[in-house]
Structures are given as structure tokens and as C-alpha cells.
N, C-alpha and C. Protein backbone atom coordinates (compact mmCIF):
# COMPACT_ATOMS: atom_id res chain seq x y z
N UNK A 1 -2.85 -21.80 -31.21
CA UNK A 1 -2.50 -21.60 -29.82
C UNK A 1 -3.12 -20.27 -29.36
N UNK A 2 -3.96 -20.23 -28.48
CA UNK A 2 -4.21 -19.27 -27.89
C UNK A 2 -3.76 -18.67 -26.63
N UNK A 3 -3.76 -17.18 -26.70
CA UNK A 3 -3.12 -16.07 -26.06
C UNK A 3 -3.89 -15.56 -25.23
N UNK A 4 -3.12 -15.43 -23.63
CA UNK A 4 -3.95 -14.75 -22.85
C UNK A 4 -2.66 -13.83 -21.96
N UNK A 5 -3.92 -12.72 -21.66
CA UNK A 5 -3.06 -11.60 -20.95
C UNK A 5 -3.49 -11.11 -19.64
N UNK A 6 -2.44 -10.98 -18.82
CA UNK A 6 -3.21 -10.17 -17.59
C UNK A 6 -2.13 -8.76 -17.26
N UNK A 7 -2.70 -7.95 -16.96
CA UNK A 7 -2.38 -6.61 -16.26
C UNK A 7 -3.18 -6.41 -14.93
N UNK A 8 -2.18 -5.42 -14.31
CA UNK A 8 -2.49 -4.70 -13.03
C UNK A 8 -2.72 -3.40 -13.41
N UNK A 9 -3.51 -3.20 -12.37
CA UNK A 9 -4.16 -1.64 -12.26
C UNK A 9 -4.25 -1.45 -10.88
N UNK A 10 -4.68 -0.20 -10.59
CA UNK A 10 -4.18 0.49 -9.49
C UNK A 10 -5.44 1.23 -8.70
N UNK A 11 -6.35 0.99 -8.35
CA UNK A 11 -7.70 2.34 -8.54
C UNK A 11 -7.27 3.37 -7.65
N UNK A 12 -8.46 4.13 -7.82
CA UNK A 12 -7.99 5.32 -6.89
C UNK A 12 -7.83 5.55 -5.40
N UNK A 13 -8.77 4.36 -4.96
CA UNK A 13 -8.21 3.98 -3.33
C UNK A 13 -7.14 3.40 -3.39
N UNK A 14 -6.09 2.85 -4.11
CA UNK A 14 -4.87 2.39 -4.22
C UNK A 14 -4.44 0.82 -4.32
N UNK A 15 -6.20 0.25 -4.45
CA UNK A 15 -5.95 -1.32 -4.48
C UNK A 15 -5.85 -1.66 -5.84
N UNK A 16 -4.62 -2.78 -6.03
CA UNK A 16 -4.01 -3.13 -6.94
C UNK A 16 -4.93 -4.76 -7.14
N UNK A 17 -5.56 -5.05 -8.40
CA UNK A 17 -5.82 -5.82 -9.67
C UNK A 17 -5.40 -6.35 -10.31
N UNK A 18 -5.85 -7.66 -10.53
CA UNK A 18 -5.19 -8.49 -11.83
C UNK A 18 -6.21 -8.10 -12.25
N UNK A 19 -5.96 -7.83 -13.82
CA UNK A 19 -7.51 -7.70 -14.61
C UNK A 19 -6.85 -8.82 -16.20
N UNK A 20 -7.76 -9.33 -16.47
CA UNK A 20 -7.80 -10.48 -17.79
C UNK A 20 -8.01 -9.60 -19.06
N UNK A 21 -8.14 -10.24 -20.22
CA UNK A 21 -8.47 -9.68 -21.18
C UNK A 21 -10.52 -9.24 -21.28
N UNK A 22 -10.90 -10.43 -20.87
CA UNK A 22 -12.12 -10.20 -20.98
C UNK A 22 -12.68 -9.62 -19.83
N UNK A 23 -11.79 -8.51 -18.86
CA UNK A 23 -12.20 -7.71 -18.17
C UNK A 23 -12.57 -8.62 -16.34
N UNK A 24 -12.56 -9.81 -16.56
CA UNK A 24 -12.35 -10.85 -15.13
C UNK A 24 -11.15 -10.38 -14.07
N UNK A 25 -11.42 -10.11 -12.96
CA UNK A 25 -10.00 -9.57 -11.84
C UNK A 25 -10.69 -10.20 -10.72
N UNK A 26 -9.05 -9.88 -10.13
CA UNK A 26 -8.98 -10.29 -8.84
C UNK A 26 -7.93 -9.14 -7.98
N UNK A 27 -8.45 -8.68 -6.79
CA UNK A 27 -7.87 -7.81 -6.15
C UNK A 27 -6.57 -8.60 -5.26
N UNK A 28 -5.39 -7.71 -5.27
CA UNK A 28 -4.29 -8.72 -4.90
C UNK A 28 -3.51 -7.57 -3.73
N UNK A 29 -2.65 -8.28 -2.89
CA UNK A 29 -2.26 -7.91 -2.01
C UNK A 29 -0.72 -8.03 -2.13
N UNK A 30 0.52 -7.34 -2.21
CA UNK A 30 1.82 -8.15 -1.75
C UNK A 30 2.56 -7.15 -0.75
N UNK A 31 3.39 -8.20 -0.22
CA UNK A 31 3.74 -7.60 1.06
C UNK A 31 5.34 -8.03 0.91
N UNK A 32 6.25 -7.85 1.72
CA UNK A 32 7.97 -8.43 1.69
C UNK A 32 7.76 -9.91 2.10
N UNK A 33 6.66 -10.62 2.31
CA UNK A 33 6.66 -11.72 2.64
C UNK A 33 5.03 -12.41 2.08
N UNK A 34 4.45 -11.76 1.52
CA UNK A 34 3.27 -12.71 0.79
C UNK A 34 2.41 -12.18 -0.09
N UNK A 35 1.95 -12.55 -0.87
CA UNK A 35 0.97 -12.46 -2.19
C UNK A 35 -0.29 -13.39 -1.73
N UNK A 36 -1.15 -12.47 -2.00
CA UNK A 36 -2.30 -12.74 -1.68
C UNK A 36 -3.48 -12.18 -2.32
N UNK A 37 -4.27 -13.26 -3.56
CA UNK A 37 -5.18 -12.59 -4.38
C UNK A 37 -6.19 -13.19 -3.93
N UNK A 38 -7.61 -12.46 -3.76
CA UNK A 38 -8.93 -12.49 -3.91
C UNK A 38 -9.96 -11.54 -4.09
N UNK A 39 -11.10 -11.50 -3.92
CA UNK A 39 -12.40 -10.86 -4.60
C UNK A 39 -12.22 -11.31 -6.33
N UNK A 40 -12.58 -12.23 -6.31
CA UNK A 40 -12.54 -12.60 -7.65
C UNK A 40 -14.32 -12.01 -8.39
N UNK A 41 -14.15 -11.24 -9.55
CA UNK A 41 -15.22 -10.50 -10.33
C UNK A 41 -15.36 -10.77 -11.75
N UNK A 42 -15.85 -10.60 -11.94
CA UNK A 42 -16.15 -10.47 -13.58
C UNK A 42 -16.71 -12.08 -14.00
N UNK A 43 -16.84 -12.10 -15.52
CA UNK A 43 -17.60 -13.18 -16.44
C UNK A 43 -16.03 -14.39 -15.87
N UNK A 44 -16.60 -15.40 -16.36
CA UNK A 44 -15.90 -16.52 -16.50
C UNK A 44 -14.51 -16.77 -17.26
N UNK A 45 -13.32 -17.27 -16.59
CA UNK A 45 -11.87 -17.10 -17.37
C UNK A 45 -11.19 -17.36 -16.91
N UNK A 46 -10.79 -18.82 -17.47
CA UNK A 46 -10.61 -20.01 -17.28
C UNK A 46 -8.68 -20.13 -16.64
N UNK A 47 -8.30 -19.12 -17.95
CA UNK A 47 -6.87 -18.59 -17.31
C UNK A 47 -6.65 -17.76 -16.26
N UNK A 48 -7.62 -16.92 -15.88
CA UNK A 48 -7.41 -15.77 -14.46
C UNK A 48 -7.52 -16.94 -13.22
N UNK A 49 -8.69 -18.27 -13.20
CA UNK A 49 -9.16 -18.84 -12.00
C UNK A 49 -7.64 -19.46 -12.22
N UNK A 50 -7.39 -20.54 -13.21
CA UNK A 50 -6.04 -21.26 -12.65
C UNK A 50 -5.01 -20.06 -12.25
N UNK A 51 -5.00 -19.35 -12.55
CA UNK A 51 -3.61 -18.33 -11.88
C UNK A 51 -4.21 -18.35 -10.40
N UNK A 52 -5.22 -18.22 -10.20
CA UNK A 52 -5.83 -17.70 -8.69
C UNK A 52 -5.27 -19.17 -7.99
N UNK A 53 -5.99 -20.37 -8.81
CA UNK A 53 -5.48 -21.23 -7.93
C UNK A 53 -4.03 -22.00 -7.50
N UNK A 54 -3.33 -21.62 -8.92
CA UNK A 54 -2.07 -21.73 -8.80
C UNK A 54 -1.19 -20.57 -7.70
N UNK A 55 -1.16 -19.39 -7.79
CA UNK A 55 -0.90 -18.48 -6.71
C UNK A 55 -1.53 -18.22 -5.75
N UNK A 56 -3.19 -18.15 -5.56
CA UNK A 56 -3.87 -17.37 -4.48
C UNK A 56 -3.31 -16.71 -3.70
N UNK A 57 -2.63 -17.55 -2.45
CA UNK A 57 -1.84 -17.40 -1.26
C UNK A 57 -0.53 -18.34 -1.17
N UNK A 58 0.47 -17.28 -1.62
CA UNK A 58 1.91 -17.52 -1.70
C UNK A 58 2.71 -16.74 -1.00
N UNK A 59 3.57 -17.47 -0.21
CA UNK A 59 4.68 -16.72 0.98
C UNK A 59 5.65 -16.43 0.49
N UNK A 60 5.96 -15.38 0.46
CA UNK A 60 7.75 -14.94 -0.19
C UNK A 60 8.64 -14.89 0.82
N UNK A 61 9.24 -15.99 0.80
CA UNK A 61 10.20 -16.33 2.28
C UNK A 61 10.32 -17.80 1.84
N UNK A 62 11.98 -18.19 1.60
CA UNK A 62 12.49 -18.85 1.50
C UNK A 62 12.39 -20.34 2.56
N UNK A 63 11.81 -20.14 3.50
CA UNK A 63 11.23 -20.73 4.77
C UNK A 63 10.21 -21.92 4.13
N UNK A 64 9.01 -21.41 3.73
CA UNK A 64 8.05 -21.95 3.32
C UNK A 64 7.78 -22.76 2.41
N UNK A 65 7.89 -23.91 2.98
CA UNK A 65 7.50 -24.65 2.12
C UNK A 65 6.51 -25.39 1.57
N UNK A 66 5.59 -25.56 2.67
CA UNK A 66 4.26 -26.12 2.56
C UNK A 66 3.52 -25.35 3.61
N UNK A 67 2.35 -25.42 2.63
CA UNK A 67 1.56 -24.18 3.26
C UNK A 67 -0.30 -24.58 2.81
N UNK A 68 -1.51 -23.83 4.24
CA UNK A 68 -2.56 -24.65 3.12
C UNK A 68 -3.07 -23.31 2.84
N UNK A 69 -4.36 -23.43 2.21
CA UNK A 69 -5.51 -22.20 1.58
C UNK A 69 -7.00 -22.98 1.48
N UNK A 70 -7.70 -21.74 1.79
CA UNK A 70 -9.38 -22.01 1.10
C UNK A 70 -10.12 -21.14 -0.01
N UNK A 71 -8.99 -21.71 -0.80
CA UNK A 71 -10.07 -20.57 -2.09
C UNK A 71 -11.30 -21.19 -2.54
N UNK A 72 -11.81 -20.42 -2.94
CA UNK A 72 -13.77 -20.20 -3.46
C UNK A 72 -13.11 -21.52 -4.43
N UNK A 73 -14.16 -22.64 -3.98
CA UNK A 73 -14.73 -23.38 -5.11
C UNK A 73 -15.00 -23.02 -6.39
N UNK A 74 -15.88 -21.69 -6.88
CA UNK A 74 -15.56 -21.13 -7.71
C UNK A 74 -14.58 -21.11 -9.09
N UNK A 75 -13.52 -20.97 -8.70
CA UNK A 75 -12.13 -21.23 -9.46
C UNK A 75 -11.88 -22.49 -9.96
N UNK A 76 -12.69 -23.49 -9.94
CA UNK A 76 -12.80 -25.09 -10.34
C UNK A 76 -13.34 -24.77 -11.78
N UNK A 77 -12.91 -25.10 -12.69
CA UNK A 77 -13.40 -25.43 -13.93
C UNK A 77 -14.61 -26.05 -14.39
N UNK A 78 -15.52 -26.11 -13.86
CA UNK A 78 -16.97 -26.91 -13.47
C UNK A 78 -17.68 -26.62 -14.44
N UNK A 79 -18.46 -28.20 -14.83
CA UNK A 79 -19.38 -27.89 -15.93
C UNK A 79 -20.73 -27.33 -15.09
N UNK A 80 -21.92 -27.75 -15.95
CA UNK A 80 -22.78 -26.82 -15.66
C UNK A 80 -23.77 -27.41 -14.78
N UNK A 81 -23.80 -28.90 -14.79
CA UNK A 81 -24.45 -29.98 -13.62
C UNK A 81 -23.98 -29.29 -12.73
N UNK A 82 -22.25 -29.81 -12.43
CA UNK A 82 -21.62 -29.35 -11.16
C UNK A 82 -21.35 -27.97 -10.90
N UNK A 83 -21.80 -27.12 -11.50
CA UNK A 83 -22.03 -25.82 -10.68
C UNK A 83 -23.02 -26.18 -10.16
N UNK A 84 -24.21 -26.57 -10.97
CA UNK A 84 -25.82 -26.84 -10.43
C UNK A 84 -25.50 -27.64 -8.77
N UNK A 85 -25.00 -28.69 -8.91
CA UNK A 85 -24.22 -29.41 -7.72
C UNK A 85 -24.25 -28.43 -6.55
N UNK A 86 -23.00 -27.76 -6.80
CA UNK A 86 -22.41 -26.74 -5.77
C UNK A 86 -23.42 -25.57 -5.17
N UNK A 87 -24.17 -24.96 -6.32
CA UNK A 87 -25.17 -23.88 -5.77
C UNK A 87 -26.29 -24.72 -4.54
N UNK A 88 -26.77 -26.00 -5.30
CA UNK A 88 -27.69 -26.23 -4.29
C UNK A 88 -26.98 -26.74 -3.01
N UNK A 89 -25.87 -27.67 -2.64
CA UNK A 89 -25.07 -27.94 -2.01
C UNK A 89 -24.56 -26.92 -0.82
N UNK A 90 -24.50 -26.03 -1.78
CA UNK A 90 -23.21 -24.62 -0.91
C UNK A 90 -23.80 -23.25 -1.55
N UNK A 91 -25.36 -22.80 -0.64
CA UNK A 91 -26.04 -21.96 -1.54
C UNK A 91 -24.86 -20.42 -0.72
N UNK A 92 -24.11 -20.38 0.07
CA UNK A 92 -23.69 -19.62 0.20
C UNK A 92 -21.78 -19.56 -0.09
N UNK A 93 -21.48 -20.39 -0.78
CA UNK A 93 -20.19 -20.89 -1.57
C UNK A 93 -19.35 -21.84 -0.59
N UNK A 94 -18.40 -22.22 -0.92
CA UNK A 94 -17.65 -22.98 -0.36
C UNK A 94 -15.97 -22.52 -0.57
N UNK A 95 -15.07 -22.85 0.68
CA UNK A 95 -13.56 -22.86 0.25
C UNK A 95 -13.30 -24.81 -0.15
N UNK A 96 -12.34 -24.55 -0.96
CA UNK A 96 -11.72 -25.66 -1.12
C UNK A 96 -10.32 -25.90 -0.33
N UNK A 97 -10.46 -27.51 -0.31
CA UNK A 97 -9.54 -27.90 0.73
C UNK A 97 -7.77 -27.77 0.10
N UNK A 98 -6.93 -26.90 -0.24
CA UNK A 98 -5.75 -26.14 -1.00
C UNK A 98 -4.76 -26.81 0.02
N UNK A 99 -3.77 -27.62 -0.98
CA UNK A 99 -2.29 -27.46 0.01
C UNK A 99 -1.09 -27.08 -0.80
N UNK A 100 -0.26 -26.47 -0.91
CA UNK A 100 0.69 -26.39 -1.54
C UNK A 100 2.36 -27.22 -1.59
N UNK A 101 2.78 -27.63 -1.98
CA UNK A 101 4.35 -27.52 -2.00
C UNK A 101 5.39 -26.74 -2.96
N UNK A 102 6.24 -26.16 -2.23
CA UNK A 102 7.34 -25.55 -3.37
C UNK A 102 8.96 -25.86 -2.83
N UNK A 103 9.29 -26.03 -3.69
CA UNK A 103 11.21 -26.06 -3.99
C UNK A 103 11.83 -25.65 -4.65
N UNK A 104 12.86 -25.23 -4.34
CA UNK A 104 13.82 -24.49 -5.41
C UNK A 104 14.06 -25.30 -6.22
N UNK A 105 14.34 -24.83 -7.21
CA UNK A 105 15.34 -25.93 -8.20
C UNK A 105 16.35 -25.42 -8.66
N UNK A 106 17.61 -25.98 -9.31
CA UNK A 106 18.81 -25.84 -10.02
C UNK A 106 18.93 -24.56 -10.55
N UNK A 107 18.25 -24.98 -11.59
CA UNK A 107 18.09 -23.85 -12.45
C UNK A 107 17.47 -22.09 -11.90
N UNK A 108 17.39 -22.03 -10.91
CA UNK A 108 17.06 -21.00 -9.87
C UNK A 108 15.43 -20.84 -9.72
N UNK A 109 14.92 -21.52 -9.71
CA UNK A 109 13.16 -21.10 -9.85
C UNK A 109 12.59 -21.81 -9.03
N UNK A 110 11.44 -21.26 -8.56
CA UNK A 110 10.31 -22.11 -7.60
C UNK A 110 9.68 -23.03 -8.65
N UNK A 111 9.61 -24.43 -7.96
CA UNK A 111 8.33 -25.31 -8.32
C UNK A 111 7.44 -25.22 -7.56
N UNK A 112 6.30 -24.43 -8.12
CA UNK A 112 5.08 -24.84 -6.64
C UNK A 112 4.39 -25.62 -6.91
N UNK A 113 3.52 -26.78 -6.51
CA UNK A 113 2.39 -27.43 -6.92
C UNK A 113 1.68 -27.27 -5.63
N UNK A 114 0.21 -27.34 -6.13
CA UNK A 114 -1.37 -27.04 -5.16
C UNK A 114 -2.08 -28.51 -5.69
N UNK A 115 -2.66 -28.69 -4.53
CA UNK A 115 -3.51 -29.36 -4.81
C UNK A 115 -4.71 -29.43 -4.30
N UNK A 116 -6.41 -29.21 -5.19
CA UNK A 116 -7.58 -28.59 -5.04
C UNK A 116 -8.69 -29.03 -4.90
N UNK A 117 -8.93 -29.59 -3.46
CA UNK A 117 -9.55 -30.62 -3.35
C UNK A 117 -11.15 -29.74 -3.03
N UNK A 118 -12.77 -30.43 -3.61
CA UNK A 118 -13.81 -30.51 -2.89
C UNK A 118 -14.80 -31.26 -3.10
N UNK A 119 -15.26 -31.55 -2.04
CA UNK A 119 -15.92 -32.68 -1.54
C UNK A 119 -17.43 -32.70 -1.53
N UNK A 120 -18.25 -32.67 -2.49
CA UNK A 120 -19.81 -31.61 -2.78
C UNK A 120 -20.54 -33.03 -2.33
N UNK A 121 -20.02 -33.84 -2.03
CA UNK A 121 -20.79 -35.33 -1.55
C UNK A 121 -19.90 -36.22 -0.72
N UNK A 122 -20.98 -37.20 0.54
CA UNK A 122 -19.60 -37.75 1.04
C UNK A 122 -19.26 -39.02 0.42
N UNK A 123 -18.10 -39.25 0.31
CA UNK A 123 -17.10 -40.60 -0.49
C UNK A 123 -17.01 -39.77 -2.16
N UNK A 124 -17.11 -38.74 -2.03
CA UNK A 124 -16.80 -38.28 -3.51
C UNK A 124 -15.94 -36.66 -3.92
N UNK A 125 -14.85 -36.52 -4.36
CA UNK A 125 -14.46 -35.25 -4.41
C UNK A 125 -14.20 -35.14 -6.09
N UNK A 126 -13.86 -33.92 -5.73
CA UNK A 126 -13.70 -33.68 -7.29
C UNK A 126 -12.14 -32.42 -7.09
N UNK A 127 -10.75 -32.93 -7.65
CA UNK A 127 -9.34 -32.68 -7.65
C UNK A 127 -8.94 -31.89 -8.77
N UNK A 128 -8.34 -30.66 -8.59
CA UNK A 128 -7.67 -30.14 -9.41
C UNK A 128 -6.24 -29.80 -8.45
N UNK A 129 -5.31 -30.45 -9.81
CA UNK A 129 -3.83 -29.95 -9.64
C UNK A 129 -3.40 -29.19 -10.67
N UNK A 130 -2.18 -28.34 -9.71
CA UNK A 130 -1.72 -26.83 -10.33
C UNK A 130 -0.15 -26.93 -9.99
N UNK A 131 0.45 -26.65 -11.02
CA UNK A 131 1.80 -26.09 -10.99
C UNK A 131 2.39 -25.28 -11.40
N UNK A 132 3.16 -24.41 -11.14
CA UNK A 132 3.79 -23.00 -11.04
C UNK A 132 5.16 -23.39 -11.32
N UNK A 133 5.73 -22.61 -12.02
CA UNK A 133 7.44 -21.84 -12.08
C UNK A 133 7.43 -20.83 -11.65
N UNK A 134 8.12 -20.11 -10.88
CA UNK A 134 8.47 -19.20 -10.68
C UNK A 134 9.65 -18.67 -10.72
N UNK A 135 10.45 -17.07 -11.54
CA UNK A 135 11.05 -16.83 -11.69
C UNK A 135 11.44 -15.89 -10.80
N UNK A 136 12.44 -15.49 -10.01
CA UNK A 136 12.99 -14.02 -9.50
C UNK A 136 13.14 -13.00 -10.51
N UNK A 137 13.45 -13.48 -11.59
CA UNK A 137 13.47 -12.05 -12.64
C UNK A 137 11.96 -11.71 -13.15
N UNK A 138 11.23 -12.88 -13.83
CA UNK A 138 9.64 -12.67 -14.67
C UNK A 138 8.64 -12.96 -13.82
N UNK A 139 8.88 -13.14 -12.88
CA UNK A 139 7.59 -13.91 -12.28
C UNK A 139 7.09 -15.38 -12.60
N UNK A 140 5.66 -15.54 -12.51
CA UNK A 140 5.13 -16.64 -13.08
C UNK A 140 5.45 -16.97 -14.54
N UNK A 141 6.35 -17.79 -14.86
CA UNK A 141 6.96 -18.41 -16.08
C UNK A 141 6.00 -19.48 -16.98
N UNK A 142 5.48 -20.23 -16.16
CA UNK A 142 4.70 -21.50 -16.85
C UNK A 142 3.80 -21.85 -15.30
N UNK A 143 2.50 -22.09 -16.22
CA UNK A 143 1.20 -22.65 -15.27
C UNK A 143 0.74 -23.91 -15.88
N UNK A 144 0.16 -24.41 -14.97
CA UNK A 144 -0.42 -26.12 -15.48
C UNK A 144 -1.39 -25.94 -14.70
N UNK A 145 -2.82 -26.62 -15.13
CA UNK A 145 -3.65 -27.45 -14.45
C UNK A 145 -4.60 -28.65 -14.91
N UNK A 146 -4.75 -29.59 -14.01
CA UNK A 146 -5.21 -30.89 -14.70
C UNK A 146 -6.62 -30.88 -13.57
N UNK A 147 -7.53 -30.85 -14.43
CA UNK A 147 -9.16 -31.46 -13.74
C UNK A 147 -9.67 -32.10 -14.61
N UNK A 148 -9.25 -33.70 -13.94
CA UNK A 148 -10.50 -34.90 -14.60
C UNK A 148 -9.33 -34.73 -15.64
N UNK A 149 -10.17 -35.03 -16.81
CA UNK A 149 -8.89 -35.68 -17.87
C UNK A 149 -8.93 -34.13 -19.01
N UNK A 150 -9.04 -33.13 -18.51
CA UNK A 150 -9.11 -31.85 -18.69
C UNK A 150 -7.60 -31.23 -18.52
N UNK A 151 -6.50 -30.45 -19.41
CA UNK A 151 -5.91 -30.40 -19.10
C UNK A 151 -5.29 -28.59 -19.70
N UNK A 152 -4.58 -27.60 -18.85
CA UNK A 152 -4.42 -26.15 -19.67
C UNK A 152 -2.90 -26.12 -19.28
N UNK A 153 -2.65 -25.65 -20.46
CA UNK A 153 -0.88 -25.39 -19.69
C UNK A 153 -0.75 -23.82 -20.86
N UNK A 154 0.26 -23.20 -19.54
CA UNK A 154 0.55 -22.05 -20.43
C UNK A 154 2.02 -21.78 -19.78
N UNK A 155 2.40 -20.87 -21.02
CA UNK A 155 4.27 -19.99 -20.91
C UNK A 155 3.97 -18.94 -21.25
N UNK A 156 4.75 -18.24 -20.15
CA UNK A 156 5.03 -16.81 -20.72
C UNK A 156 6.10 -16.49 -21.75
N UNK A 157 5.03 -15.64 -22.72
CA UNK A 157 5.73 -15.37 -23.81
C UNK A 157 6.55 -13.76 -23.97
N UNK A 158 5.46 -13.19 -23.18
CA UNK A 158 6.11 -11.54 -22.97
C UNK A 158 5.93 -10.66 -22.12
N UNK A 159 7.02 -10.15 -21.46
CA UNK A 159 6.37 -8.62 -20.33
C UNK A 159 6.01 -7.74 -20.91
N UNK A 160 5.47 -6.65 -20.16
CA UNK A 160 5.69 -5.26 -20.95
C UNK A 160 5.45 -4.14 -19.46
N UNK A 161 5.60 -3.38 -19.61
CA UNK A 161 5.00 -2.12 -19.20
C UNK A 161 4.31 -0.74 -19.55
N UNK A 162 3.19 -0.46 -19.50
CA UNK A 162 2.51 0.39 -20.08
C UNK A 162 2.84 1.63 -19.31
N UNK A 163 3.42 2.97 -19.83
CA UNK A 163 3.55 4.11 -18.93
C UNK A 163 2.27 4.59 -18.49
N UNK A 164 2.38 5.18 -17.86
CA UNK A 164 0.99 5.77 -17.39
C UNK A 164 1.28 7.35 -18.17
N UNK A 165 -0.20 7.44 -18.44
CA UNK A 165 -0.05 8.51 -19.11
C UNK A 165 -1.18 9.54 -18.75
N UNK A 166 -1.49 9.53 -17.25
CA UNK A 166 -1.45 10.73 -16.40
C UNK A 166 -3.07 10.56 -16.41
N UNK A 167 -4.00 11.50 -16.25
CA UNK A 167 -5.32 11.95 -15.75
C UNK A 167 -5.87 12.19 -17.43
N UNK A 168 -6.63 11.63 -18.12
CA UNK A 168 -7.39 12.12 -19.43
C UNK A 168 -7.71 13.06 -19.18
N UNK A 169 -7.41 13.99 -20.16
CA UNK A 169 -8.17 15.33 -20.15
C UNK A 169 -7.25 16.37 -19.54
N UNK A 170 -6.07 16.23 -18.84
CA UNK A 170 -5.18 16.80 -18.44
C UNK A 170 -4.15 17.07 -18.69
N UNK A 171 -3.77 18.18 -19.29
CA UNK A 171 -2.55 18.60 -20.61
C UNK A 171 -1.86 19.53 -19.70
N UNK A 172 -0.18 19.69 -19.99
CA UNK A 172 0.54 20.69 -18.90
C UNK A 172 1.51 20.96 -21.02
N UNK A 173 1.94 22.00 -20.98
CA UNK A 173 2.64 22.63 -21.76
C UNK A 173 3.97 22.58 -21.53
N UNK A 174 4.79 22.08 -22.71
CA UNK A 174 6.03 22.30 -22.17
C UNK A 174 6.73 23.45 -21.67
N UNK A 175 7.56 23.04 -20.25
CA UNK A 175 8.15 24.35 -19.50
C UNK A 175 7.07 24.87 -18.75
N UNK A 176 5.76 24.37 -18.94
CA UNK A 176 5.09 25.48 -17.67
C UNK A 176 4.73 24.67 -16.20
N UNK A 177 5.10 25.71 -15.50
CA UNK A 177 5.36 25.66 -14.07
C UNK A 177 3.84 26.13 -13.09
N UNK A 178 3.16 26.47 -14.64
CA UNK A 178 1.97 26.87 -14.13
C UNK A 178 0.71 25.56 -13.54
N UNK A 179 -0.39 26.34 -13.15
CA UNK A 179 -1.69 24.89 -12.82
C UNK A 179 -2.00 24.40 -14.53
N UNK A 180 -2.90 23.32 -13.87
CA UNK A 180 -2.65 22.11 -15.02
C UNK A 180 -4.51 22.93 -15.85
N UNK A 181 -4.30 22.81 -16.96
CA UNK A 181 -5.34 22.88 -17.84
C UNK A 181 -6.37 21.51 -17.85
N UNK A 182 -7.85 22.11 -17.96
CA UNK A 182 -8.61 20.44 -18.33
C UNK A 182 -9.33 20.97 -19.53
């Protein structure tokens, strides 16, 4: 079984990152009422795109229930024809046609499901579906996605938090009240 991880980071203009293990991010937005990730960067990773497409654009407001999006084609799991497809097709990219539904359930958690439609020919698309748990305490609990007879599912196994541990190179002495040493 393989393990994948994502963290946030912070840069110094103050925009906050998902970053993957193999260094793949996406710049994210949240507000008291929505989450919102894009600029998607880095090499290929396969778990950062389904999170993108499973969350991209999610409303935090009990209100919402169905909702649509156009995320980058991109985030499709595509072999290497159908990238070939898409570049000549959509030499300047494409959104995909995104709708969501979510409901509470019993057990207190969001079900969201997306569904990821595009259409690189006419009478022909190519579908990916995504489903989400969502927790009020952990967040994203369990992800699914199915393209073609292709299928990834993952659970969260652990949080953590990393302290920050200040500016490299920047040491203060205990008790001093004085400027900082480099």
C-alpha cells in the first residue's frame, strides 16, 4: 500500500500551498465560506490532481449543495495519446465541465461527489468521478476516483503539525531581550 502526503506552506508574500511529496502544489485560498485551490505546478501526481479535483472549489456553508467548476483538464489522469489529444485540440488548455453534490450524513460528515466531464471530440467525452468525506474535526478523511476502469482510493491515516522553527540561521539566547544574531 502506498503512502502519500501533503503539507501547507506559507511563502513570504503570505500565499498558502498544498505541496505533495514529490514537490507538485497547488496555491489555495480559504475564506469563512470557501476553499479554493489552483495554480497547479510541479511534475506529475496523481494524488495532488484527484485532491484538486475532488476539492478544487468547495463552499463552506451549510447552504450548498450543488455547485459547478472549471478545473484545468490537466488534473485528468490521461495517458499519453490523450494528452497528445488535448495539446493539439486545446493548444491553450481547457476547463472541464465539474458539478458537484454534497450531504450531510449521520454520522456527521460531508459526502461530496464531482463529476469530471471533457469533451476533446464531438459525441465523445472522457468522465472522471470523485468522492470526498469530509470531517469537521480532520478534514478530508477518504478520497475516491474512478477514470475508465482505472480506479485510486485513499484514507487518512495521520495529522501532524510541524512547528515552525523560525528564520535558518537565526539564533536568540536564552533570556535575551537583545537583537537577534545571524
Amino acid at each position: 500500500m502506498s503512502q502519500f502526503a501533503l503539507r501547507v506552506e506559507v511563502s513570504l508574500a503570505g500565499q498558502f500551498c498544498l505541496i505533495s511529496d514529490n514537490g507538485a502544489s497547488a496555491a489555495f485560498h480559504e475564506s469563512s465560506g470557501l476553499l479554493a485551490f489552483y495554480n497547479r505546478q510541479g511534475p506529475p501526481d496523481l494524488f495532488l490532481d484527484l485532491w484538486l479535483l475532488a476539492m478544487g472549489l468547495t463552499p463552506l456553508t451549510d447552504s450548498a449543495n450543488y455547485w459547478e467548476d472549471a478545473p484545468s483538464a490537466r488534473l485528468l489522469p490521461l495517458g499519453v495519446f490523450q494528452r497528445l489529444l488535448l495539446t493539439l485540440r486545446y493548444p491553450l488548455g481547457v476547463g472541464l465541465e465539474s458539478c458537484y453534490h454534497r450531504n450531510w450524513e449521520e454520522e456527521g460528515q460531508w459526502h461530496q461527489e464531482g463529476i469530471h466531464l471533457l469533451r476533446p471530440l464531438p459525441y465523445f467525452a472522457w468522465q472522471m468521478d470523485t468522492f470526498a468525506v469530509l470531517s469537521p474535526d480532520f478534514g478530508v478523511t477518504r478520497l475516491e476516483g474512478v477514470f475508465g476502469n482505472d480506479r485510486i482510493e485513499t484514507v487518512l491515516s495521520r495529522t501532524g503539525y510541524l512547528p515552525d522553527g523560525g528564520i535558518p540561521g537565526v539564533t536568540r539566547s536564552a533570556g535575551d531581550s537583545g537583537p537577534v544574531s545571524l
